[in-house]
C-alpha atoms as a PDB file:
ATOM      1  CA  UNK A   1     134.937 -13.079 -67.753  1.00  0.00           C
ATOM      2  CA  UNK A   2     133.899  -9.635 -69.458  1.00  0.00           C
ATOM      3  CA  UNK A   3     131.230  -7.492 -67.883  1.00  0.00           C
ATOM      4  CA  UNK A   4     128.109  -7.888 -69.399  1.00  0.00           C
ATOM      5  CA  UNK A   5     126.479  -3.998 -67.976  1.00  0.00           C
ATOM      6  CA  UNK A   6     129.415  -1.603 -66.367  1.00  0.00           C
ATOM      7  CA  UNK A   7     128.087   1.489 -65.275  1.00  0.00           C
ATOM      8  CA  UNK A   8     130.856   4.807 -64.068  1.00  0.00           C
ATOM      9  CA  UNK A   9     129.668   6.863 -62.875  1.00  0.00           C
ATOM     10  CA  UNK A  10     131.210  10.188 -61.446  1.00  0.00           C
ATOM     11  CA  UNK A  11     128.945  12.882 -61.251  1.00  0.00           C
ATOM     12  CA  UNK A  12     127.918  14.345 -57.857  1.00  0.00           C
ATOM     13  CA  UNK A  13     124.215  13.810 -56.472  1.00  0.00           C
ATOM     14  CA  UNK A  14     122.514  12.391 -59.912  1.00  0.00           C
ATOM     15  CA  UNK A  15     121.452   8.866 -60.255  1.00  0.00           C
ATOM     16  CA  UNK A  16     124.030   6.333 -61.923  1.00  0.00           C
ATOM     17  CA  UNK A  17     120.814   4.269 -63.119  1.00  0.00           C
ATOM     18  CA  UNK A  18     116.767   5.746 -63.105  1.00  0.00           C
ATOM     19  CA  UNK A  19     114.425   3.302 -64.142  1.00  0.00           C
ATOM     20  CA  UNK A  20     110.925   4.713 -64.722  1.00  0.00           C
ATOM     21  CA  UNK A  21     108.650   1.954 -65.417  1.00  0.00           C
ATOM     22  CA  UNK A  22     104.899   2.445 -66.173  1.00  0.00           C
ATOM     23  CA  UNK A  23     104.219  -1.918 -65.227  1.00  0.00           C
ATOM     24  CA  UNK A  24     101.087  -3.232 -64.022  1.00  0.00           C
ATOM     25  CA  UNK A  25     101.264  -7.018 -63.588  1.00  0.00           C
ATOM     26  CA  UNK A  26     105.220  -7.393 -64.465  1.00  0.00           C
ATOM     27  CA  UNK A  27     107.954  -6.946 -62.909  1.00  0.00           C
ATOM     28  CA  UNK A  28     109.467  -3.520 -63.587  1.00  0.00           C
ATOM     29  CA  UNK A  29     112.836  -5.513 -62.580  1.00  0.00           C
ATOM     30  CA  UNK A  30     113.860  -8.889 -63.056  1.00  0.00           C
ATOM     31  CA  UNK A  31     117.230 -11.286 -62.151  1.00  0.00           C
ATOM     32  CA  UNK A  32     117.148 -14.538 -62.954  1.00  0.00           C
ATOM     33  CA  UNK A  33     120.446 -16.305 -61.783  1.00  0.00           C
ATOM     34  CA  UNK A  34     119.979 -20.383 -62.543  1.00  0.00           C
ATOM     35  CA  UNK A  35     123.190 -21.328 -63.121  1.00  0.00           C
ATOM     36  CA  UNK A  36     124.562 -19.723 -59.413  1.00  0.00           C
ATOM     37  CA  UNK A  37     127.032 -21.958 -57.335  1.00  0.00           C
ATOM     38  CA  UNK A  38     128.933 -20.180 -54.779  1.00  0.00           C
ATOM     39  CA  UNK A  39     128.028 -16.632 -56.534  1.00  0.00           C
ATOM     40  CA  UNK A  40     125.190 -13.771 -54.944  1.00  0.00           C
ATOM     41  CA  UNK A  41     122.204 -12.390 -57.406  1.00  0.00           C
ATOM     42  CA  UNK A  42     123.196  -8.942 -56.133  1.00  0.00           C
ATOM     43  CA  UNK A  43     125.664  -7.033 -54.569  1.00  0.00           C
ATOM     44  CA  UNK A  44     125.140  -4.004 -52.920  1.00  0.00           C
ATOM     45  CA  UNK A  45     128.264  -2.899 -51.131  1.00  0.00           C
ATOM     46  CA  UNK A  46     129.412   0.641 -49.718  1.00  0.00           C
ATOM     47  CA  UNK A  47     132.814   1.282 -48.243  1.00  0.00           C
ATOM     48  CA  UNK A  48     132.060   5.139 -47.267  1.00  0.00           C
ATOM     49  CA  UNK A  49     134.041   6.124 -44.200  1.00  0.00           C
ATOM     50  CA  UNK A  50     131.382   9.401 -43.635  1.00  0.00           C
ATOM     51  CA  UNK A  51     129.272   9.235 -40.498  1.00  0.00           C
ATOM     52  CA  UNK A  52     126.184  11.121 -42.434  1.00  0.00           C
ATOM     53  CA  UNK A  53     122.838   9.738 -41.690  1.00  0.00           C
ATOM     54  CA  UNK A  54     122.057   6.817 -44.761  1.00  0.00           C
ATOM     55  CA  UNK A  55     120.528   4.069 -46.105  1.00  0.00           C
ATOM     56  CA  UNK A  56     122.625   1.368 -48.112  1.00  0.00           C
ATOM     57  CA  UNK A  57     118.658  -0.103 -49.138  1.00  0.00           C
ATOM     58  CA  UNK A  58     115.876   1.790 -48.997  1.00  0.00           C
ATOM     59  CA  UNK A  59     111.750   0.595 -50.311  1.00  0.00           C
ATOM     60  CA  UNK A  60     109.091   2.876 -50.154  1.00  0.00           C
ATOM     61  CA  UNK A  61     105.677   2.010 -50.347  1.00  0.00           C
ATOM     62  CA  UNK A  62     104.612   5.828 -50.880  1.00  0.00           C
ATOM     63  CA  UNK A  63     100.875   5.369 -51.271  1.00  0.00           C
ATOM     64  CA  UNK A  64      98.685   4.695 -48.232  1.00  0.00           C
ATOM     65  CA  UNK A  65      96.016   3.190 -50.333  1.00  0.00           C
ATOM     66  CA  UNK A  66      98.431   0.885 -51.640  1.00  0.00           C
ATOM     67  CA  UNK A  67      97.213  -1.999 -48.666  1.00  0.00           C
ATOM     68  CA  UNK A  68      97.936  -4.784 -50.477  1.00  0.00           C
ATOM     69  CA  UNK A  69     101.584  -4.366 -51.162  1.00  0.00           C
ATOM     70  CA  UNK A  70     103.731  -5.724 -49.519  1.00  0.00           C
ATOM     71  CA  UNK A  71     107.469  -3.898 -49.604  1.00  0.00           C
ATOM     72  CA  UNK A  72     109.439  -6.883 -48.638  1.00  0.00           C
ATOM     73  CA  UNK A  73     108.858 -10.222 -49.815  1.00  0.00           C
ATOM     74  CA  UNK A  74     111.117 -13.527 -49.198  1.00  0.00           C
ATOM     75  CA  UNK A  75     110.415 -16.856 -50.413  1.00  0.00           C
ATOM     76  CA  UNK A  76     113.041 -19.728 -49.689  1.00  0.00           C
ATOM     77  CA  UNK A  77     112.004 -23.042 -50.574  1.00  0.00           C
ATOM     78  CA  UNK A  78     115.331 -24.768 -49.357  1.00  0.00           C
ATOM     79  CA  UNK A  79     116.128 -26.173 -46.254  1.00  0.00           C
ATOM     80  CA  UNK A  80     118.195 -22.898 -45.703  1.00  0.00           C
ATOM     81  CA  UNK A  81     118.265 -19.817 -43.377  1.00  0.00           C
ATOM     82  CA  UNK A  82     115.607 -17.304 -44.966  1.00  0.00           C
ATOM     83  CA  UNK A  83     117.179 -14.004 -43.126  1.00  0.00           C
ATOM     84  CA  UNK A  84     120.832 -13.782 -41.827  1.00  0.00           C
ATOM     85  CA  UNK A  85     121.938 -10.609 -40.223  1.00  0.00           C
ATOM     86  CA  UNK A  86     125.883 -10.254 -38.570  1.00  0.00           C
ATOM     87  CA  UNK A  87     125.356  -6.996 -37.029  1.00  0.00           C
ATOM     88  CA  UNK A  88     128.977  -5.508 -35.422  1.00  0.00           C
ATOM     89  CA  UNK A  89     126.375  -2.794 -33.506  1.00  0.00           C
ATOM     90  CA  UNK A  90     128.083  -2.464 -30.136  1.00  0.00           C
ATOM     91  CA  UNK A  91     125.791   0.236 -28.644  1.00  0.00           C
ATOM     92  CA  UNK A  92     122.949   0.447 -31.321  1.00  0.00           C
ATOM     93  CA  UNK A  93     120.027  -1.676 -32.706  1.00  0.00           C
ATOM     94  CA  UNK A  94     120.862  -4.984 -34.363  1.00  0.00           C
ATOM     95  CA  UNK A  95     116.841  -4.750 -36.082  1.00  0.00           C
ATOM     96  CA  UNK A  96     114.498  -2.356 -35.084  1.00  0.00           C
ATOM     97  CA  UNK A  97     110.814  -2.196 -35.743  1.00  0.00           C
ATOM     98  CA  UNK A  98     108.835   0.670 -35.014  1.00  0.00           C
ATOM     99  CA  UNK A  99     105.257   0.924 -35.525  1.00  0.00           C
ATOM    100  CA  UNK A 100     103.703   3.911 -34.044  1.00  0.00           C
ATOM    101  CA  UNK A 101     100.086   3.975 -35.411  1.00  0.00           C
ATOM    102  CA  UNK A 102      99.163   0.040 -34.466  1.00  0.00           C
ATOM    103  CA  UNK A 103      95.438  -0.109 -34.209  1.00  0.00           C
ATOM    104  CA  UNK A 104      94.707  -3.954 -34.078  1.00  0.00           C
ATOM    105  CA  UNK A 105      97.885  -5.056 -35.855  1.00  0.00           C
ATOM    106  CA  UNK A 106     100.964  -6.589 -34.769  1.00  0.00           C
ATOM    107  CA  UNK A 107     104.978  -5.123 -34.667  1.00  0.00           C
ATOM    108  CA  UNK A 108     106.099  -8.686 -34.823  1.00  0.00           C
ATOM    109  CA  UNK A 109     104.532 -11.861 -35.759  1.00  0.00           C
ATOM    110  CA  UNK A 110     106.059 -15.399 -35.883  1.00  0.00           C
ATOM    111  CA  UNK A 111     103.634 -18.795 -36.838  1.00  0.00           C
ATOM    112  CA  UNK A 112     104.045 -22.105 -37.507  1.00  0.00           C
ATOM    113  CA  UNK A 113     101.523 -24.445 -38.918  1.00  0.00           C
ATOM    114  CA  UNK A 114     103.932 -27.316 -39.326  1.00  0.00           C
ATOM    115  CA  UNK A 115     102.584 -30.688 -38.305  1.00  0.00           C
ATOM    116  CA  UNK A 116     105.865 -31.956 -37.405  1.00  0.00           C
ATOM    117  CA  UNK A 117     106.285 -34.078 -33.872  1.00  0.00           C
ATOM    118  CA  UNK A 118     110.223 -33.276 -33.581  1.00  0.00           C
ATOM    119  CA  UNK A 119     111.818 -30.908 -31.055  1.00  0.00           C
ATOM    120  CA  UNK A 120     111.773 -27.446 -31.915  1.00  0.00           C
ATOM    121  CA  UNK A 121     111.852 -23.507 -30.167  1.00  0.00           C
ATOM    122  CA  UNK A 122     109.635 -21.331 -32.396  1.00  0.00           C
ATOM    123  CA  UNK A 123     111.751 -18.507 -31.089  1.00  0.00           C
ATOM    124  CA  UNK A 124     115.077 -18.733 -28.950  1.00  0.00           C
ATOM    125  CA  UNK A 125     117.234 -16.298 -27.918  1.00  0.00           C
ATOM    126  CA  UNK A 126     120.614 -17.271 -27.092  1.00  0.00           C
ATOM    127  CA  UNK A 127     123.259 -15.142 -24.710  1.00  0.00           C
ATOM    128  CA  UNK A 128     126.226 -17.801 -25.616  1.00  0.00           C
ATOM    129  CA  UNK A 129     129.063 -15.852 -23.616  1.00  0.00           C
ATOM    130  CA  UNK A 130     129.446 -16.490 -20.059  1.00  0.00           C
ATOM    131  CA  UNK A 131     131.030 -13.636 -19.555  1.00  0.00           C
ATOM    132  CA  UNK A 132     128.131 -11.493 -20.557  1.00  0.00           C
ATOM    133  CA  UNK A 133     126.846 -11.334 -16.906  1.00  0.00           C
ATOM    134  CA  UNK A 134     125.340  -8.149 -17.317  1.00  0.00           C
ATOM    135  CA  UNK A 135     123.044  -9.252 -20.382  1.00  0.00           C
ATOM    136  CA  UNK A 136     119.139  -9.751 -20.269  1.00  0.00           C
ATOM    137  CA  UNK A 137     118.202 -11.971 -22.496  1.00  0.00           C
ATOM    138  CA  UNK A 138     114.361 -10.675 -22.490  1.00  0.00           C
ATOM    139  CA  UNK A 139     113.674  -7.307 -21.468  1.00  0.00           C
ATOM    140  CA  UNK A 140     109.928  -6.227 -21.426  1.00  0.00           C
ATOM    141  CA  UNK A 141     108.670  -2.704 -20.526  1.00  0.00           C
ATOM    142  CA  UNK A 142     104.977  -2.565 -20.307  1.00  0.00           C
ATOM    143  CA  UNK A 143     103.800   1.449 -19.924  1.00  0.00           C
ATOM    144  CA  UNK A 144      99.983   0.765 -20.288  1.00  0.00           C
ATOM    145  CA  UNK A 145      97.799  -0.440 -17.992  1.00  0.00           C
ATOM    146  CA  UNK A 146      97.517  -4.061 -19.415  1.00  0.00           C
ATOM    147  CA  UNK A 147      99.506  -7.179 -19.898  1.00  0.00           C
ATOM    148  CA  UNK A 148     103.114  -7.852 -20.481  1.00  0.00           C
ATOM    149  CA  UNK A 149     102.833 -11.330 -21.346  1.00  0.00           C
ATOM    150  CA  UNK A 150      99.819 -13.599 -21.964  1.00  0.00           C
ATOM    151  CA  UNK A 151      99.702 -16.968 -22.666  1.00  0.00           C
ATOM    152  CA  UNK A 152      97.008 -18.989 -24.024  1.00  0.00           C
ATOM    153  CA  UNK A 153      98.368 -22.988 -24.365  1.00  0.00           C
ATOM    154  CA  UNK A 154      96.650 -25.868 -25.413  1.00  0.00           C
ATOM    155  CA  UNK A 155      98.611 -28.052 -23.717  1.00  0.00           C
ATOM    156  CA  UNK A 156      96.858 -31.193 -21.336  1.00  0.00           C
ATOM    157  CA  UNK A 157      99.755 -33.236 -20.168  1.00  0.00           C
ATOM    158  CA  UNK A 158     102.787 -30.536 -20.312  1.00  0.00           C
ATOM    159  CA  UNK A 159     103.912 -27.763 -19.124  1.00  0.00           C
ATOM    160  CA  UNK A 160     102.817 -24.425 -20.093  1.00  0.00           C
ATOM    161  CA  UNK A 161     105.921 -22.836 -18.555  1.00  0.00           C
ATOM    162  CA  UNK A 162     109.248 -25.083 -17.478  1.00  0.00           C
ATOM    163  CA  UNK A 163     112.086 -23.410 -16.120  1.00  0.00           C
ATOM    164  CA  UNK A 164     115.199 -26.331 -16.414  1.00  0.00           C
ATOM    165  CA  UNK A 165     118.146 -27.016 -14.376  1.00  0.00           C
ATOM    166  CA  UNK A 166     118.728 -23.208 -13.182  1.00  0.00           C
ATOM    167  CA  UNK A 167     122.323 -23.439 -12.610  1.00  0.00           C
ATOM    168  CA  UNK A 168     121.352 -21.369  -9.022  1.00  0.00           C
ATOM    169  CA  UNK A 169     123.104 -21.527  -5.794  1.00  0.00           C
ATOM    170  CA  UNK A 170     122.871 -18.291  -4.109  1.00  0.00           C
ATOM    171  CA  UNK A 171     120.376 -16.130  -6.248  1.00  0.00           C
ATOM    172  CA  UNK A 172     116.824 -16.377  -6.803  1.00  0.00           C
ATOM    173  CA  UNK A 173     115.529 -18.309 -10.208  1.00  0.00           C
ATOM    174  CA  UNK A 174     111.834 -16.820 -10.038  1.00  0.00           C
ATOM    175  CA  UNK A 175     111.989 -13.380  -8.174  1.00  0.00           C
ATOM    176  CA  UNK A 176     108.971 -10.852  -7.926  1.00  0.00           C
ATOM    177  CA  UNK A 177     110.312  -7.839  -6.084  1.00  0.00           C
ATOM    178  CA  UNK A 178     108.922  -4.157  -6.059  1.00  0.00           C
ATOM    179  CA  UNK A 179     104.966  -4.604  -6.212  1.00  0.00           C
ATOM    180  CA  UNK A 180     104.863  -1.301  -3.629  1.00  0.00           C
ATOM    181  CA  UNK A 181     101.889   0.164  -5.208  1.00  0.00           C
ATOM    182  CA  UNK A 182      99.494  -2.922  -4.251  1.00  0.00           C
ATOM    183  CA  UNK A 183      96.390  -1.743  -2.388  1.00  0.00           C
ATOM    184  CA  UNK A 184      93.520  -4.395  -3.400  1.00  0.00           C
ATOM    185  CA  UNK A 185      95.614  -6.357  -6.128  1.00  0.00           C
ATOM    186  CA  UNK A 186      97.947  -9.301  -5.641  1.00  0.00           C
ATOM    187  CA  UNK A 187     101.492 -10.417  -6.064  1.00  0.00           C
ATOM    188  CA  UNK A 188     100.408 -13.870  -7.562  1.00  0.00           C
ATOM    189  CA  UNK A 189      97.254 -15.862  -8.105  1.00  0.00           C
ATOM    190  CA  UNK A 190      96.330 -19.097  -9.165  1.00  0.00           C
ATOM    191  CA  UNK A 191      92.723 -20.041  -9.659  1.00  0.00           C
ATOM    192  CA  UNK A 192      91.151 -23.443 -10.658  1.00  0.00           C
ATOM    193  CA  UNK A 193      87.468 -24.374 -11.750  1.00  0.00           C
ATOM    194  CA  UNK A 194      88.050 -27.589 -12.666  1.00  0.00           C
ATOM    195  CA  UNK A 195      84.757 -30.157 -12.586  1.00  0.00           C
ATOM    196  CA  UNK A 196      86.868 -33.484 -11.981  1.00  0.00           C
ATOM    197  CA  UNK A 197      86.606 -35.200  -8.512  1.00  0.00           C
ATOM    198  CA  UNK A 198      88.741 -38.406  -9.364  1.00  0.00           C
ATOM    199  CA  UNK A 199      91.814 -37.192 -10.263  1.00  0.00           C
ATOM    200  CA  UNK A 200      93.989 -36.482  -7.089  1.00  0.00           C
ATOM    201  CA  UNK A 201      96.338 -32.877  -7.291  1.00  0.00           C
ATOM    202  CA  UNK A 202      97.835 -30.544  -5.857  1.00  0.00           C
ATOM    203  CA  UNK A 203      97.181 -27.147  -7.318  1.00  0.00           C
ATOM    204  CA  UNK A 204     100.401 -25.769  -6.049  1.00  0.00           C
ATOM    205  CA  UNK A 205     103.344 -28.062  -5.163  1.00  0.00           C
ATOM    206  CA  UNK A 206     106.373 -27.040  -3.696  1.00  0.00           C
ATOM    207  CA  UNK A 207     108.894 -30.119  -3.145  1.00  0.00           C
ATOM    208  CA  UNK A 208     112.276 -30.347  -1.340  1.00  0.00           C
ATOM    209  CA  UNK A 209     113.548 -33.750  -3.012  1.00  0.00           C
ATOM    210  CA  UNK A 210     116.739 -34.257  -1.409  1.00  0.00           C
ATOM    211  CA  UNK A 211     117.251 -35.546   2.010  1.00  0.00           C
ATOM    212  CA  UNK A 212     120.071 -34.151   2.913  1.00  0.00           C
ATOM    213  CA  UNK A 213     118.839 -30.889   2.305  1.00  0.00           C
ATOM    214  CA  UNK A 214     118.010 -30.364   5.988  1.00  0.00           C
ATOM    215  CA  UNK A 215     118.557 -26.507   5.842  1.00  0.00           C
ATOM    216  CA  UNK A 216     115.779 -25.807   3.203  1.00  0.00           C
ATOM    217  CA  UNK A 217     112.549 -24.245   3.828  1.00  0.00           C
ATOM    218  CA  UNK A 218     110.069 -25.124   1.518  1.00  0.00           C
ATOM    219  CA  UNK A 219     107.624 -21.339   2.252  1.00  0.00           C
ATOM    220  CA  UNK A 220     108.526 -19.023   4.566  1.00  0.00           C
ATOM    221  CA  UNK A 221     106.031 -16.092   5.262  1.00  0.00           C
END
């Protein structure tokens, strides 16, 4: 069908299209695409073979009083993926997020308040190549003095941490190597002030199942 806006544009280093809008409670720019099937609301496409440093999209919130705006804002109400990104990045950042003056803020948060009882992973990260044998699937690098990971789980009757079926025969599935600067700290410690003197446990259980395995040790010191 005919183009309804075409814009040419050939002049060097001017805008194509400058909107200067003076809006309050409106939108200074609005797309409304109902009748879409198998067609995108926009577009943006560059085929530029120049290695020049760039942004394809760029929004800037430019005022630092400006608290309560948000610069990126996605609503999908269909059972759909809200964010897809096929990165081809083979020695660079697939997403980055940088935030260098984090007082009590975040760089990342995900939540759920879903009261659904099915199976899910709130986050999973999948290495799906088996030849990728050099690939960490979660690399953390703590340089304060303070926690790489903490975990605080409601859980009663489940685990709070499972590792499943390591596929294992030769290497090590938990391994904490290196802890050379020790002087009054410990490698591992597990501490219980539980009340209840009726329920029988073990704190720590280490369990050799199979009977043929003659050869294991269950701790050696």
């Amino acid at each position: 069908g005919d183009i309804g806006l075409k814009i040419d544009h050939d002049i060097v280093d001017t805008n194509a299209l400058f909107i200067d809008s003076e809006n309050t409670t409106v939108s200074a720019f609005q797309i409304e695409a109902d009748a879409l099937t198998t067609g995108t609301i926009a577009n943006l496409y560059s085929n530029s073979s120049t290695t020049g440093t760039r942004n394809l999209v760029k929004i800037n919130n430019d005022h630092t009083s400006a608290t309560g705006a948000t610069c990126l804002y996605i609503n999908q109400d269909a059972n759909q993926t809200a964010i897809s990104i096929d990165a081809e990045n083979s020695t660079a950042i697939g997403a980055l997020i940088q935030c260098d003056v984090l007082t009590t803020g975040h760089a990342l948060k995900v939540a759920s308040d879903a009261t659904s009882t099915g199976t899910r992973d709130l986050v999973r990260f999948t290495n799906d190549n088996t030849g990728a044998t050099a690939t960490t699937v979660l690399f953390i690098d703590q340089d304060a003095n303070h926690y790489s990971i903490y975990i605080d789980s409601e859980a009663t009757s489940d685990e709070t941490i499972l590792v499943e079926s390591p596929a294992q025969t030769t290497g090590i599935v938990m391994n904490i190597t290196g802890a050379d600067a020790l002087t009054s700290g410990k490698i591992a410690y597990f501490h219980s002030n539980a009340a209840d003197n009726t329920s029988s446990r073990n704190l720590v259980e280490i369990k050799n199942d199979n009977a043929a395995a003659d050869k294991a040790v269950c701790l050696y010191l």
